[in-house]
Every structure is written in C-alpha cells, then in structure tokens.
Protein backbone atom coordinates (compact mmCIF):
# COMPACT_ATOMS: atom_id res chain seq x y z
CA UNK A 1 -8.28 2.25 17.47
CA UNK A 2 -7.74 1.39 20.83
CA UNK A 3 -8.91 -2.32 22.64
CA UNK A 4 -8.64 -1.66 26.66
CA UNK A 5 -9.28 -4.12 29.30
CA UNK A 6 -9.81 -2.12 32.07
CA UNK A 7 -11.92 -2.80 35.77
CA UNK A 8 -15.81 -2.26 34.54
CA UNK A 9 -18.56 -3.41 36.43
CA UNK A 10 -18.08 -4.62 39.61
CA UNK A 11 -14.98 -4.68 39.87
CA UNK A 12 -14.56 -7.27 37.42
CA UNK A 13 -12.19 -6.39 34.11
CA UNK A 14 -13.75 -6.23 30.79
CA UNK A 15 -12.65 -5.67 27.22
CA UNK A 16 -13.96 -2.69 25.14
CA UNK A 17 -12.97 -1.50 21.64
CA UNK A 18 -12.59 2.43 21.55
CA UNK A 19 -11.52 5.42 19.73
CA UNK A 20 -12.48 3.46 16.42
CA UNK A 21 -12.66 5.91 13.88
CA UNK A 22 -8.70 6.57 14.41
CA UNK A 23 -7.19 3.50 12.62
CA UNK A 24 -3.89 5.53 12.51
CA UNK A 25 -2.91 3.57 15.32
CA UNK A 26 -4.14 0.23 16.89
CA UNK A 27 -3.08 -0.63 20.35
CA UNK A 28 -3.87 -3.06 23.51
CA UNK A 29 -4.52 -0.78 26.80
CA UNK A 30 -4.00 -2.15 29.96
CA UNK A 31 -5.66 -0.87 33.01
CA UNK A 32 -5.17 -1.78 36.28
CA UNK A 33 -5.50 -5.62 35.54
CA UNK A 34 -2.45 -8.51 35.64
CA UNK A 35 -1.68 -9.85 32.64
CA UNK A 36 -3.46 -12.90 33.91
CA UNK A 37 -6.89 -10.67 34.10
CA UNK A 38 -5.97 -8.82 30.76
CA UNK A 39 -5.31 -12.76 29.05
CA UNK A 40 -8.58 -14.20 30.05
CA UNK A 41 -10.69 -11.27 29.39
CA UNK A 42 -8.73 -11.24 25.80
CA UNK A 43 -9.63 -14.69 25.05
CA UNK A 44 -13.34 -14.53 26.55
CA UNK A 45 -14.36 -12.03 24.52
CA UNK A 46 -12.67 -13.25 21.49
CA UNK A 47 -10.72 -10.33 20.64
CA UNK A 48 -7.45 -11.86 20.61
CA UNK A 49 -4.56 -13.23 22.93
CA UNK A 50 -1.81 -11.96 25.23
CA UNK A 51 1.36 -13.28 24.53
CA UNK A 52 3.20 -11.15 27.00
CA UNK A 53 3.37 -7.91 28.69
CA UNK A 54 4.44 -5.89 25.73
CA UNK A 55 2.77 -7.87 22.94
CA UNK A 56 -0.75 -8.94 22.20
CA UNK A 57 -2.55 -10.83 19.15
CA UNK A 58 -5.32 -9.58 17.94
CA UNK A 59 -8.58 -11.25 16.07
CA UNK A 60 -8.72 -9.26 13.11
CA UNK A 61 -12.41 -10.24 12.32
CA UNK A 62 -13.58 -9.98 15.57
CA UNK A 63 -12.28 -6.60 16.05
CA UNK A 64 -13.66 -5.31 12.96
CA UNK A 65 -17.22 -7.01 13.78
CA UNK A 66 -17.06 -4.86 17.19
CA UNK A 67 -16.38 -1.70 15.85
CA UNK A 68 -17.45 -0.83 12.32
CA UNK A 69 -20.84 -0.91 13.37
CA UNK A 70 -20.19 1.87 15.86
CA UNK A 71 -18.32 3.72 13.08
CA UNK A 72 -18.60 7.12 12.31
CA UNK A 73 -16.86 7.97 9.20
CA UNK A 74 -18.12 6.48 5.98
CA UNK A 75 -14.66 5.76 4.53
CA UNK A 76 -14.19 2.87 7.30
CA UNK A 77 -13.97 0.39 5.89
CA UNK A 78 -10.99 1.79 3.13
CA UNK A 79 -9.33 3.15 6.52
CA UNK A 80 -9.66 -0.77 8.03
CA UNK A 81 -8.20 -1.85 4.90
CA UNK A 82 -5.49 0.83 4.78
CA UNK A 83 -4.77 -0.45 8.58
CA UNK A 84 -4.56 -3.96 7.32
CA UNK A 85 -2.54 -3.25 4.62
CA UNK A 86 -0.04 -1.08 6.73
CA UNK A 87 0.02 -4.21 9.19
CA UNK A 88 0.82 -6.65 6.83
CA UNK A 89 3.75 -4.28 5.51
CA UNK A 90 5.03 -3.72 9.26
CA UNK A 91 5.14 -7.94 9.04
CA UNK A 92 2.48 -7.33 12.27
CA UNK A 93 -0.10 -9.27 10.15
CA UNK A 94 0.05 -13.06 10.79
CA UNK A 95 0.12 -15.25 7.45
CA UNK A 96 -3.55 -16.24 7.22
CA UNK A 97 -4.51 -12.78 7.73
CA UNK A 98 -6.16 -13.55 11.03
CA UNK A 99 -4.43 -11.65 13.53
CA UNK A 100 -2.59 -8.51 13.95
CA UNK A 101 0.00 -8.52 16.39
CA UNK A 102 0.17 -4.87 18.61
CA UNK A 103 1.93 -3.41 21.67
CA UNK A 104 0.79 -3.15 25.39
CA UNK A 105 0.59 0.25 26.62
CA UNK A 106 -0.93 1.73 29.79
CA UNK A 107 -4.49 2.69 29.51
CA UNK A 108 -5.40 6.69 30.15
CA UNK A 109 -6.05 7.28 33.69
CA UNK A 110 -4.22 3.40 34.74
C-alpha cells in the first residue's frame, strides 16, 4: 500500500491511498511537492504527519478507513492485521497503536 501526495487538480497537491491490496509494503510517495506541500496535505487529509524528508507518521485508522472499502481481496482485513502486526515487530508501530511510522520515497513518474 502506497499513500502519494502528488500535483492533482489544478495544480494543487493532494493525498491519495493506492495500490491497497499489496500490504507487503506500506510507503509515503512524494511527487513533485516540498515537504512543506507534502506536510500540509498529510495533515489536511488526516492521513498522518511528515516528520522529515525520509520519515512520515502515519494514521493507522484513517488509512485503513480510506482503503478497505476500495479493497479487492477478501482476506483484507487478516493482511491489514498481518501489516500491523509486522509493524509493531519492526518497532514502526507507535505505543498506542495509532500510527505507523514509514519511509519517503519518490513517487513513479516524480
């Protein structure tokens, strides 16, 4: 799973969660936005926080709330929990469970 802030509609960044059915992996991808564009579309849409260029914070229930709905397997939610679980292990899961903490990467294309 993938959340991106990239340049959408006019011009103006937004935040979008893809490539949700692959919870092998969950990463923040940056397009062509600063890190001050990539923080406040973060925190607008209330999927998490930037807390530098290589390391985001992400709202656990709000990224589940924007994607399982759009899921396409029907073992998502063990997957989500498998994720979770893997996160917590990887000490990337904060200590009320609320946020998972994830690299920066360049988006596809940025």
């Amino acid at each position: 799973m993938i959340v991106e802030v990239v340049t959408g509609a006019e011009e103006r960044p937004e935040a979008r969660v893809v490539e949700i059915d692959d919870l092998s992996r969950l990463f923040l991808a940056l397009g062509q936005v600063t890190d001050e564009e990539a923080a406040e579309v973060l925190e607008r849409s209330g999927l998490g926080r930037l807390q530098d260029g290589a390391t985001a914070h992400l709202d656990a229930a709000a990224l589940r709330a924007a994607a399982e709905p759009r899921a396409g397997t029907g073992d998502w939610p063990e997957q989500w929990d498998a994720m979770v679980a893997s996160a917590r292990a990887e000490g990337r899961l904060s200590a009320d469970g609320a946020t998972i903490t994830v690299s920066v990467q360049p988006a596809a294309g940025a």
